[in-house]
C-alpha atoms as a PDB file:
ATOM      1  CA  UNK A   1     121.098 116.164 100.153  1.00  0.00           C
ATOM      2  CA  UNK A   2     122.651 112.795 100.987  1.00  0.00           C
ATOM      3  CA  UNK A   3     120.484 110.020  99.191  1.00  0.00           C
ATOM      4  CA  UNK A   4     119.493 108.580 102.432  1.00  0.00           C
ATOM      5  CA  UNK A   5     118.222 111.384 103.800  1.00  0.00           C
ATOM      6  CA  UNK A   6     114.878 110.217 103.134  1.00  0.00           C
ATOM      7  CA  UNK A   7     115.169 107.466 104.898  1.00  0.00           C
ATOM      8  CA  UNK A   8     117.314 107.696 108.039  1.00  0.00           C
ATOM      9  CA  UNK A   9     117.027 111.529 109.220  1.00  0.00           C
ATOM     10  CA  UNK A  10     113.776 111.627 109.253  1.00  0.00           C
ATOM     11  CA  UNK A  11     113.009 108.060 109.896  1.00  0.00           C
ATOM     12  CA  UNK A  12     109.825 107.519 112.314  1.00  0.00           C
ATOM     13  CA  UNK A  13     108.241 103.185 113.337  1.00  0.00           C
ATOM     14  CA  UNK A  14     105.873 101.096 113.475  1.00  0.00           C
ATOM     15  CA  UNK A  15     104.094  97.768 114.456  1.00  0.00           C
ATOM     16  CA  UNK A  16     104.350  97.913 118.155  1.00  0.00           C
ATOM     17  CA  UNK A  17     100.842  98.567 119.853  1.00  0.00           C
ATOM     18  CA  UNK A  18     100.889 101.968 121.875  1.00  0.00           C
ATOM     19  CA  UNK A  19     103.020 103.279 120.414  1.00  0.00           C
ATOM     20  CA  UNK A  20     102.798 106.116 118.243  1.00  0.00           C
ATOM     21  CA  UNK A  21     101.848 105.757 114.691  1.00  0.00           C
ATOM     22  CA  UNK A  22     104.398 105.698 111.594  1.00  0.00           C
ATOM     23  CA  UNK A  23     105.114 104.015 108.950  1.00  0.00           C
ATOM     24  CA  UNK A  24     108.985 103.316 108.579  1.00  0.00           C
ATOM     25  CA  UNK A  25     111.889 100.799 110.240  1.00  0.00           C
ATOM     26  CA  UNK A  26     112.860 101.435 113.307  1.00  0.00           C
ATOM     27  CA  UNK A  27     110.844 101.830 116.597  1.00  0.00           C
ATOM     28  CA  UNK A  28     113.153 104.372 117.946  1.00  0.00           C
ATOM     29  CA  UNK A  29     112.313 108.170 116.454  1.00  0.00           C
ATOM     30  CA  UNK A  30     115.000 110.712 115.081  1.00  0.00           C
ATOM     31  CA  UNK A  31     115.714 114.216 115.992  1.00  0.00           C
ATOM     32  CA  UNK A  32     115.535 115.424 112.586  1.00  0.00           C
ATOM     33  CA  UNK A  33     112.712 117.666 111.407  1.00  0.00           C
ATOM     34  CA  UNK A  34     111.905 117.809 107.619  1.00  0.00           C
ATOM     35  CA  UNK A  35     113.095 120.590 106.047  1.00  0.00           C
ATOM     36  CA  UNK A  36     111.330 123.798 105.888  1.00  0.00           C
ATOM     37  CA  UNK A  37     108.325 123.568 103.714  1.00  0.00           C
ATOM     38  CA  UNK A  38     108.421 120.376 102.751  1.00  0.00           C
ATOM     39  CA  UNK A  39     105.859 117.206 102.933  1.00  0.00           C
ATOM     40  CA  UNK A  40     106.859 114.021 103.866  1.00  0.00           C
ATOM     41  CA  UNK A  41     104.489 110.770 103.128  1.00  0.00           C
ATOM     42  CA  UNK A  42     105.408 107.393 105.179  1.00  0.00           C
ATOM     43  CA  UNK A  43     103.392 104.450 104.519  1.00  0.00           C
ATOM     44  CA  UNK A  44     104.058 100.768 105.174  1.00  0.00           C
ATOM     45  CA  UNK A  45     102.471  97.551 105.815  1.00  0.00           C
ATOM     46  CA  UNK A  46     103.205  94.783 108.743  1.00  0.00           C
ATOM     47  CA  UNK A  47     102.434  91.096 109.436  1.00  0.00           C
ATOM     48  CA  UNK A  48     102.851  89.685 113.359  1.00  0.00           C
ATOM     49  CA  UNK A  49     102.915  86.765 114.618  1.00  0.00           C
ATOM     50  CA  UNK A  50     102.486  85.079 118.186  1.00  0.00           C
ATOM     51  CA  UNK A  51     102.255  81.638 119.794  1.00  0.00           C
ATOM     52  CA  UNK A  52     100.948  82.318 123.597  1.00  0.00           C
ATOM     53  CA  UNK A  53      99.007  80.430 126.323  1.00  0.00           C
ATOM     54  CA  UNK A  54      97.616  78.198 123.410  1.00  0.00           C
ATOM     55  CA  UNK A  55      96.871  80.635 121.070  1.00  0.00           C
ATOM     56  CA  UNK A  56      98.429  81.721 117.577  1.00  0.00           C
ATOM     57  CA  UNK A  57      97.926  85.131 116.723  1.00  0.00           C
ATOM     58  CA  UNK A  58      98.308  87.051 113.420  1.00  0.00           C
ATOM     59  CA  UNK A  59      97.741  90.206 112.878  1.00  0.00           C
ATOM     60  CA  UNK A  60      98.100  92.128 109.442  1.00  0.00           C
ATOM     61  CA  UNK A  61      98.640  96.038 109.320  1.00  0.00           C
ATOM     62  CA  UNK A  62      97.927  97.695 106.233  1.00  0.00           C
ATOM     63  CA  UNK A  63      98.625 101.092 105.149  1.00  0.00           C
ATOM     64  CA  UNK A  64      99.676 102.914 108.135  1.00  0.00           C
ATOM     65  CA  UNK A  65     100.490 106.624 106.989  1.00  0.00           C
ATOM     66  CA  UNK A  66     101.957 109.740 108.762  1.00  0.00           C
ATOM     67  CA  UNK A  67     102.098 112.572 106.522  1.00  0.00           C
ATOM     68  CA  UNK A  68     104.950 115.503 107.975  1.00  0.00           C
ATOM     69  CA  UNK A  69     105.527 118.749 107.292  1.00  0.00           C
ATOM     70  CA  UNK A  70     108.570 120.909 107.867  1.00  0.00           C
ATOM     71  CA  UNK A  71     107.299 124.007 109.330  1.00  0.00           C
ATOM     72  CA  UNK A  72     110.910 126.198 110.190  1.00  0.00           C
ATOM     73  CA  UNK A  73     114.299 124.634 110.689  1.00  0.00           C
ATOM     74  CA  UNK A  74     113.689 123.401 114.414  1.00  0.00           C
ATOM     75  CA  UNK A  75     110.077 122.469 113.691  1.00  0.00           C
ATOM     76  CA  UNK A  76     107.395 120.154 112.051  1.00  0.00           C
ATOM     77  CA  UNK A  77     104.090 118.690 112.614  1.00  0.00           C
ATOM     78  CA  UNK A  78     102.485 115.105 111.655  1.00  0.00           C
ATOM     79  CA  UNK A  79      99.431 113.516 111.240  1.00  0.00           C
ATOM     80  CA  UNK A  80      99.093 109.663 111.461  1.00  0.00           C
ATOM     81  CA  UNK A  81      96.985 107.651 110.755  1.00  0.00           C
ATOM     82  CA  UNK A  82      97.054 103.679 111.509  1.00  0.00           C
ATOM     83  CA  UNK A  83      95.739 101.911 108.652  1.00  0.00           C
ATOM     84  CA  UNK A  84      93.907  98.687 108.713  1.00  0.00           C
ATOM     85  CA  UNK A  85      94.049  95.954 111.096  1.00  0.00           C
ATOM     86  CA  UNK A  86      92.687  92.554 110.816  1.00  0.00           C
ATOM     87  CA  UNK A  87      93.227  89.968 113.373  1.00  0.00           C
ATOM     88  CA  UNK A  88      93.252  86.116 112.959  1.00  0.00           C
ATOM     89  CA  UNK A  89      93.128  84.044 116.316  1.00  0.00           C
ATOM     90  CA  UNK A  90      93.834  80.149 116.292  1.00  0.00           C
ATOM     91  CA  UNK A  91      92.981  77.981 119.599  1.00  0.00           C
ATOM     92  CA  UNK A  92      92.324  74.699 119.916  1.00  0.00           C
ATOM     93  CA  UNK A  93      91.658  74.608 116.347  1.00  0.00           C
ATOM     94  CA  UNK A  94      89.427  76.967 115.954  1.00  0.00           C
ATOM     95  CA  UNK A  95      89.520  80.089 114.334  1.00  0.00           C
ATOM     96  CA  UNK A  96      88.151  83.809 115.083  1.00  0.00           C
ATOM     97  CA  UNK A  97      88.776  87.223 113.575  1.00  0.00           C
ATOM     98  CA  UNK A  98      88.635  90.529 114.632  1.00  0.00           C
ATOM     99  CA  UNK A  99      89.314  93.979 112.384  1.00  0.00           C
ATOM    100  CA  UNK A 100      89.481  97.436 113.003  1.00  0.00           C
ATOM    101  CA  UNK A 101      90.519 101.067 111.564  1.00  0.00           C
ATOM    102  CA  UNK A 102      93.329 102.510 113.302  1.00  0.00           C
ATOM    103  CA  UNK A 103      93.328 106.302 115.490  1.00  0.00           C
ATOM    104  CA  UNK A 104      94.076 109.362 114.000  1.00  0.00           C
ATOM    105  CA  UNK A 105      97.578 110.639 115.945  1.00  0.00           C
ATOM    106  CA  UNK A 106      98.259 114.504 115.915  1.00  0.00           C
ATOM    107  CA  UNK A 107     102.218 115.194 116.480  1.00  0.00           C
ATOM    108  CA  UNK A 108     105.327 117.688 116.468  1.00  0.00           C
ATOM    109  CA  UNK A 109     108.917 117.638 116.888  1.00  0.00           C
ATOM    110  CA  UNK A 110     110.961 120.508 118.052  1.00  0.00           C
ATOM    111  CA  UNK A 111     114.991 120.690 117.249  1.00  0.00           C
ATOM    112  CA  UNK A 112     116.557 121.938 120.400  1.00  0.00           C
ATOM    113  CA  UNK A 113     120.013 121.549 118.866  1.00  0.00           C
ATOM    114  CA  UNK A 114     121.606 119.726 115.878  1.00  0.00           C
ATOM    115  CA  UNK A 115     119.095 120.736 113.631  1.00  0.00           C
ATOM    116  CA  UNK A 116     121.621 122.983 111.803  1.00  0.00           C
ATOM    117  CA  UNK A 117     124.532 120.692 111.176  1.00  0.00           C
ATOM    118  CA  UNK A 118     124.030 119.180 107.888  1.00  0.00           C
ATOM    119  CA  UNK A 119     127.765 117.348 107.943  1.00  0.00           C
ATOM    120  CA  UNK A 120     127.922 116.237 111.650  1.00  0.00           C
ATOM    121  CA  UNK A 121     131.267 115.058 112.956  1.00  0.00           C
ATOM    122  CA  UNK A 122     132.170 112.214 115.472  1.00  0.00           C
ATOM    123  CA  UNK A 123     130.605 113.050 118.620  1.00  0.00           C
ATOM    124  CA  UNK A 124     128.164 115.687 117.651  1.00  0.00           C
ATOM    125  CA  UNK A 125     124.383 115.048 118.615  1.00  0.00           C
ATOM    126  CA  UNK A 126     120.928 116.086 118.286  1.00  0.00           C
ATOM    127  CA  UNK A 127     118.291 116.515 120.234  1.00  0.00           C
ATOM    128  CA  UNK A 128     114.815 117.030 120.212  1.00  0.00           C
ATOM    129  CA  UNK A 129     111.046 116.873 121.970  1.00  0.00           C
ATOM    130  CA  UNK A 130     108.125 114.914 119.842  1.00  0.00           C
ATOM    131  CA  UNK A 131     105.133 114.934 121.849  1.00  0.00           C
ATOM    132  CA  UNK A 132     101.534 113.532 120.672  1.00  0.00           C
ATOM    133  CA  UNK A 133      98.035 113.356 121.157  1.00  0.00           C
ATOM    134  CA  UNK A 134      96.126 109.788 119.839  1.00  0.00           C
ATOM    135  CA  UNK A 135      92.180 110.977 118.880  1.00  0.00           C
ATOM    136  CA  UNK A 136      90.079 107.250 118.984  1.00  0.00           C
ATOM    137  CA  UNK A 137      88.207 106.268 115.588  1.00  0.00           C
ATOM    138  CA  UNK A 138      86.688 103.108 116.799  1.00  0.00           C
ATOM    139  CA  UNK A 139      85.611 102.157 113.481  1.00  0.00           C
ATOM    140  CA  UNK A 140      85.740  97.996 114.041  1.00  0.00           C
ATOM    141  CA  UNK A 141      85.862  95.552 116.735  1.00  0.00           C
ATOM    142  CA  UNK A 142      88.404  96.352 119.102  1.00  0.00           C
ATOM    143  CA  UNK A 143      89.350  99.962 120.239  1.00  0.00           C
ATOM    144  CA  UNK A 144      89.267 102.711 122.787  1.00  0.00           C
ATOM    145  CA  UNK A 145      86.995 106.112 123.188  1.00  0.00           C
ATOM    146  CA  UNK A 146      89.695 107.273 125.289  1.00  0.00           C
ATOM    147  CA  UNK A 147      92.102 110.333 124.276  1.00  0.00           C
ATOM    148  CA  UNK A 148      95.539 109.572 124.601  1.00  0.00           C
ATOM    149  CA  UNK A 149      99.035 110.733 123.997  1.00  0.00           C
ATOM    150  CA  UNK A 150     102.864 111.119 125.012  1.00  0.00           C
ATOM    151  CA  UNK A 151     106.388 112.143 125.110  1.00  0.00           C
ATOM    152  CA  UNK A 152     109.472 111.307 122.808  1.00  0.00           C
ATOM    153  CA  UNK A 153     112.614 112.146 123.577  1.00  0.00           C
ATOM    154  CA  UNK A 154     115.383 111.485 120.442  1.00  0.00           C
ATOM    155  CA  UNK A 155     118.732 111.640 121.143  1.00  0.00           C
ATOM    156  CA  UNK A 156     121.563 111.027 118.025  1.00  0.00           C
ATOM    157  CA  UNK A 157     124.805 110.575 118.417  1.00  0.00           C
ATOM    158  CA  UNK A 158     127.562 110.824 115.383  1.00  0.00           C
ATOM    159  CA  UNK A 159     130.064 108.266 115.453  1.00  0.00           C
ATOM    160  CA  UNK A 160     133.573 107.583 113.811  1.00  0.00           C
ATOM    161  CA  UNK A 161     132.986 105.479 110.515  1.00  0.00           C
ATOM    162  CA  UNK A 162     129.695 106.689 109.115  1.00  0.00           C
ATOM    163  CA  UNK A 163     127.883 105.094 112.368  1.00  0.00           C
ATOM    164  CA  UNK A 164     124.942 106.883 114.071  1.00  0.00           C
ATOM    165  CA  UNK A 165     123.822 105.848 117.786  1.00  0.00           C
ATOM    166  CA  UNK A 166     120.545 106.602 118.447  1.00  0.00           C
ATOM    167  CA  UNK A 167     119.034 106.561 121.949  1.00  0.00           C
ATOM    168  CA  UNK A 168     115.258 107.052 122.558  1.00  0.00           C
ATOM    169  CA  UNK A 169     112.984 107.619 125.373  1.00  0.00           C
ATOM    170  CA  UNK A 170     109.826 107.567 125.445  1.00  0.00           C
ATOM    171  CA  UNK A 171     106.498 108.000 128.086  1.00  0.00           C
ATOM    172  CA  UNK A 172     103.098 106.929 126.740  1.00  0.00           C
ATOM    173  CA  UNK A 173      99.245 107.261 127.870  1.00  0.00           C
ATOM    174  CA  UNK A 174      97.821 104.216 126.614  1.00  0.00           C
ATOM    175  CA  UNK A 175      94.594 102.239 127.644  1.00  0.00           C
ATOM    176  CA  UNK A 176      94.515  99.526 130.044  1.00  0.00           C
ATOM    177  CA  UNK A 177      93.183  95.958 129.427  1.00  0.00           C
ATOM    178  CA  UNK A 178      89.695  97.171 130.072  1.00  0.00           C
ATOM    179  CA  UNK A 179      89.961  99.678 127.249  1.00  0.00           C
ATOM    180  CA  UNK A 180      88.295 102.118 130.086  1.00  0.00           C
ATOM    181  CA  UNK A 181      90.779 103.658 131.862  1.00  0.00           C
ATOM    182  CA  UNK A 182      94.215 105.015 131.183  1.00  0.00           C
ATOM    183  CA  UNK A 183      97.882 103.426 132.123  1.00  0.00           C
ATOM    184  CA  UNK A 184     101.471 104.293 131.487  1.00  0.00           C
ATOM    185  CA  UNK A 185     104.260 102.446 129.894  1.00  0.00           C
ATOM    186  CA  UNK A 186     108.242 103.569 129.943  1.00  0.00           C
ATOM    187  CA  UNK A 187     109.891 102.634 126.378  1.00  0.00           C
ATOM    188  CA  UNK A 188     113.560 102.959 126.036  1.00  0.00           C
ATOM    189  CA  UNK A 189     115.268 101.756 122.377  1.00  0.00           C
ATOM    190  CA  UNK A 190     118.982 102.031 120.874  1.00  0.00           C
ATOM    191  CA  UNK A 191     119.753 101.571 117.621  1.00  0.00           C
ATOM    192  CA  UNK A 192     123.279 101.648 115.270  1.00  0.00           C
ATOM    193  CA  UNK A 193     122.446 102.929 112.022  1.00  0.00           C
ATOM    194  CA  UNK A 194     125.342 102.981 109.038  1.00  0.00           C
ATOM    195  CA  UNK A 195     125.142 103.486 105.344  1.00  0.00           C
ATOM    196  CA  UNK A 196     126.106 100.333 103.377  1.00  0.00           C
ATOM    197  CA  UNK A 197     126.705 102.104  99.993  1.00  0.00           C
ATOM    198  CA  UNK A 198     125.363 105.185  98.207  1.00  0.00           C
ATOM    199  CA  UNK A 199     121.973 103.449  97.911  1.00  0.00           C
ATOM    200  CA  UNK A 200     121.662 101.334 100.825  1.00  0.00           C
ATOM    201  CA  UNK A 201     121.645 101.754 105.172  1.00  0.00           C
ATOM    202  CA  UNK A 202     121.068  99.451 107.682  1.00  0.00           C
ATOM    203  CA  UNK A 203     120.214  99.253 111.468  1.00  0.00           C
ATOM    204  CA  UNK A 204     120.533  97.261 114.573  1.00  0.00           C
ATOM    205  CA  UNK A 205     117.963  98.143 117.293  1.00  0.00           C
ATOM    206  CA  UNK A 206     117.572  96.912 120.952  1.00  0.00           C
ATOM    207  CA  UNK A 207     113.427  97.565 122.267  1.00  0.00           C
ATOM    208  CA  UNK A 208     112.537  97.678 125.497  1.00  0.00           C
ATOM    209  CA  UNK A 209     108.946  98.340 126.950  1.00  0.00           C
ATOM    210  CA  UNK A 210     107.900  98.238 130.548  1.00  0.00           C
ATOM    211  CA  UNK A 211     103.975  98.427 131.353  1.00  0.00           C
ATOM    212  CA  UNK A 212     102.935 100.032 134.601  1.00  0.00           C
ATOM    213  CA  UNK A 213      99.528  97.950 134.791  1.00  0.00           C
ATOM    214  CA  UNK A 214      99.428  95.456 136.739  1.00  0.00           C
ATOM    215  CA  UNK A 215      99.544  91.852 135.424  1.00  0.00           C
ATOM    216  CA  UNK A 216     101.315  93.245 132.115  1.00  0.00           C
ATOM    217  CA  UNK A 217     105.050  92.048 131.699  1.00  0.00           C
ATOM    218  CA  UNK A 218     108.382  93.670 130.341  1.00  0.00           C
ATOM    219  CA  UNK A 219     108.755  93.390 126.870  1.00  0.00           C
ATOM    220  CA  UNK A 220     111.924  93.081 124.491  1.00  0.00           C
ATOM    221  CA  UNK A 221     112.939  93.259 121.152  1.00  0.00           C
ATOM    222  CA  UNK A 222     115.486  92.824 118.484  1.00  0.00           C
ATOM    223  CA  UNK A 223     115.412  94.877 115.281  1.00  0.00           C
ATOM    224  CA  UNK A 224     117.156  94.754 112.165  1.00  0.00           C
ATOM    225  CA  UNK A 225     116.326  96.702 108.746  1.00  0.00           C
ATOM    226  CA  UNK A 226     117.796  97.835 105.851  1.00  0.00           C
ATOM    227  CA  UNK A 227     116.836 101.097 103.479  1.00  0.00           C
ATOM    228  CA  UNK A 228     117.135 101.222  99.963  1.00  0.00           C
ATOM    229  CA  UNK A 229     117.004 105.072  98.227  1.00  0.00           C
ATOM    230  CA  UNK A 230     115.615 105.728  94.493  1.00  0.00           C
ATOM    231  CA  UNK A 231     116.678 109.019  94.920  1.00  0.00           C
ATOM    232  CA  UNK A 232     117.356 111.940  97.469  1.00  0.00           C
ATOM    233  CA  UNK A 233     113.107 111.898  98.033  1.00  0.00           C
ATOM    234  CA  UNK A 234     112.383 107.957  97.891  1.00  0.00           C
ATOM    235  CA  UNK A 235     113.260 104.959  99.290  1.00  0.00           C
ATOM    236  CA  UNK A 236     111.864 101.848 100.704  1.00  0.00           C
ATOM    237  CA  UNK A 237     112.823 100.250 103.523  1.00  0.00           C
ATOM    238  CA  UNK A 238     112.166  96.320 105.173  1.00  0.00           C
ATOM    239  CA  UNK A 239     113.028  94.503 108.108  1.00  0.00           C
ATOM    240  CA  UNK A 240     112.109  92.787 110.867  1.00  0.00           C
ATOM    241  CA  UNK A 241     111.678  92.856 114.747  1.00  0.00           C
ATOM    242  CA  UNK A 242     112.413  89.819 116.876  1.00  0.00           C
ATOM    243  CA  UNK A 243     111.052  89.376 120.548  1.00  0.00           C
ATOM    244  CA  UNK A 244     113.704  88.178 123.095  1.00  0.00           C
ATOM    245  CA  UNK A 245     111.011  87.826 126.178  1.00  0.00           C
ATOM    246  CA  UNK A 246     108.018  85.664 125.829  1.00  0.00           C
ATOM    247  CA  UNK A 247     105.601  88.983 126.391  1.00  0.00           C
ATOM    248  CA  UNK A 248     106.857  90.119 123.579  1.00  0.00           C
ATOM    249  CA  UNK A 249     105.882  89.310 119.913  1.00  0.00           C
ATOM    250  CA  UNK A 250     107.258  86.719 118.249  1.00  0.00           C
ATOM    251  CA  UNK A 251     108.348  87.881 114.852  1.00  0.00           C
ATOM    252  CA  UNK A 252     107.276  91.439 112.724  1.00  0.00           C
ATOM    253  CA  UNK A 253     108.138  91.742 109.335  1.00  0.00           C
ATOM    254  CA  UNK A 254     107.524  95.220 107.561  1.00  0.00           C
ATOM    255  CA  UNK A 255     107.753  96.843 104.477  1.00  0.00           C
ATOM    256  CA  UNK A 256     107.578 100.677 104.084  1.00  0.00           C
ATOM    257  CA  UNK A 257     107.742 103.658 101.558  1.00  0.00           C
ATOM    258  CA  UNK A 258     109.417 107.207 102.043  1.00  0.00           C
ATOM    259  CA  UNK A 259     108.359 109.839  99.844  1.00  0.00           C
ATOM    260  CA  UNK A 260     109.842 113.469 100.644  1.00  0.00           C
ATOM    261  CA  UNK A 261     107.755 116.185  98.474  1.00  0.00           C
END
C-alpha cells in the first residue's frame, strides 16, 4: 500500500457548517472506499475566524470523528460525529459565548468504477455516490431537531506527474436561519492533490457554496494542506482554508489524524 494511502484515498473534510461531518483536509470527498474489512478513525480539531457587520467571531471545533468501515471492494459505511463547538462573539466590546455538541451523521459510499485500479494511469478516474443522513443531538445552545441529509458525488481524475484532479459535487438538506424549516445549498469544489516525497502530499482546493435561502450569499474558498504519513495506516495532516468572498469565513486552520485499522 502506498504510504499515503491513508491519507489521500480515503481522505474525507471538515470545518465548513452543513456540510457533512469528517475529520481530515480537504472539503472535497474521494471516491475511494476503505478496503474490505477494515476500520478507519479520522479525528481533527479546527479554529475559525470572522470579522462581519461589526462582529468578530471565533469558533473552536474539537474532536470531530468519523469512524469508516470497508464493507466489500465498492462499499463502506461511516459514522460521524461532530465534536465540540464553542463559540466566542466580540461586538462593540463586549463579549458572549455560545457551545454546543455536534449531530451524529450516518453515511456510505458506493464505487461505481475505479475502485479496482490500485496503480491508475494518466487519465483514468473514479467515481462514486456518498449519500448521508444528519440525526440532531441538540446537546448545547445552538442546534436543530430537524433530520437532515444529502448527496456527494466524487469524481478523480489521474493525471501525468503523480497529480490527482479531484472534482466534487455535492446537494445538501440543511436548516434555514430559523433552525425550523429545511433549505438547500449546491457545493461544487476542485482540488490538485500530488505527493511531495515518500512521506509527504499536498493539495490546492477551490470551494464554492451557493445557498438557496433567501438573504444567504455565495460563498468561496481557498484551500491548501499538506499530509504527513508515519506509516501505510497513519498520518496527520494540517492546513488551512481561506475565504475569497466576504460571506465566506475568513481564515480555518485545522489539524487532523488518520488512523487505518
Amino acid at each position: 500500500m502506498n504510504p499515503r494511502v491513508a491519507c489521500t484515498v480515503f481522505a474525507f473534510i471538515v470545518v465548513v457548517v452543513g456540510t457533512v461531518p469528517s475529520a481530515n483536509a480537504q472539503i472535497s470527498d474521494y471516491p475511494g472506499t476503505v478496503p474490505t474489512g477494515r476500520t478507519q478513525f479520522e479525528i481533527d480539531f479546527a479554529h475559525t475566524r470572522d470579522d462581519n457587520a461589526g462582529t468578530r467571531t471565533d469558533s473552536f471545533n474539537a474532536s470531530s470523528i468519523l469512524i469508516t468501515h470497508g464493507l466489500t471492494a465498492r462499499a463502506d459505511i461511516g459514522l460521524g460525529f461532530d465534536g465540540y463547538y464553542h463559540d466566542r462573539y466580540k461586538t462593540a466590546g463586549v463579549t458572549t459565548t455560545a457551545h454546543d455538541w455536534g449531530d451524529l451523521t450516518l453515511r456510505a459510499k458506493y464505487s461505481l468504477w475505479g475502485h479496482d485500479n490500485a496503480e491508475p494511469a494518466p487519465g483514468d478516474t473514479a467515481f462514486a455516490l456518498l449519500p448521508y443522513v444528519t440525526f440532531p443531538l441538540k446537546a448545547g445552545d445552538y442546534g436543530s431537531d430537524l433530520v437532515l441529509g444529502g448527496l456527494i458525488l466524487p469524481l478523480a481524475i489521474t493525471l501525468p506527474h503523480d497529480w490527482t484532479l479531484v472534482i466534487m459535487t455535492e446537494f445538501d438538506a440543511i436548516p434555514d436561519t430559523t433552525d425550523r424549516h429545511r433549505e438547500f445549498q449546491w457545493i461544487e469544489s476542485v482540488v490538485l492533490d500530488r505527493p511531495l516525497s515518500d512521506k509527504t502530499s499536498g493539495y490546492i482546493e477551490f470551494y464554492s457554496l451557493l445557498p438557496a435561502e433567501r438573504g444567504l450569499d455565495w460563498q468561496a474558498q481557498v484551500n491548501l494542506g499538506f499530509y504527513y504519513s508515519f506509516t501505510t495506516a497513519l498520518c496527520i495532516d494540517v492546513g488551512a482554508n481561506f475565504g475569497v468572498t466576504r460571506s465566506a469565513p475568513d481564515l480555518q486552520t485545522f489539524a487532523g489524524l488518520t488512523y487505518l485499522y
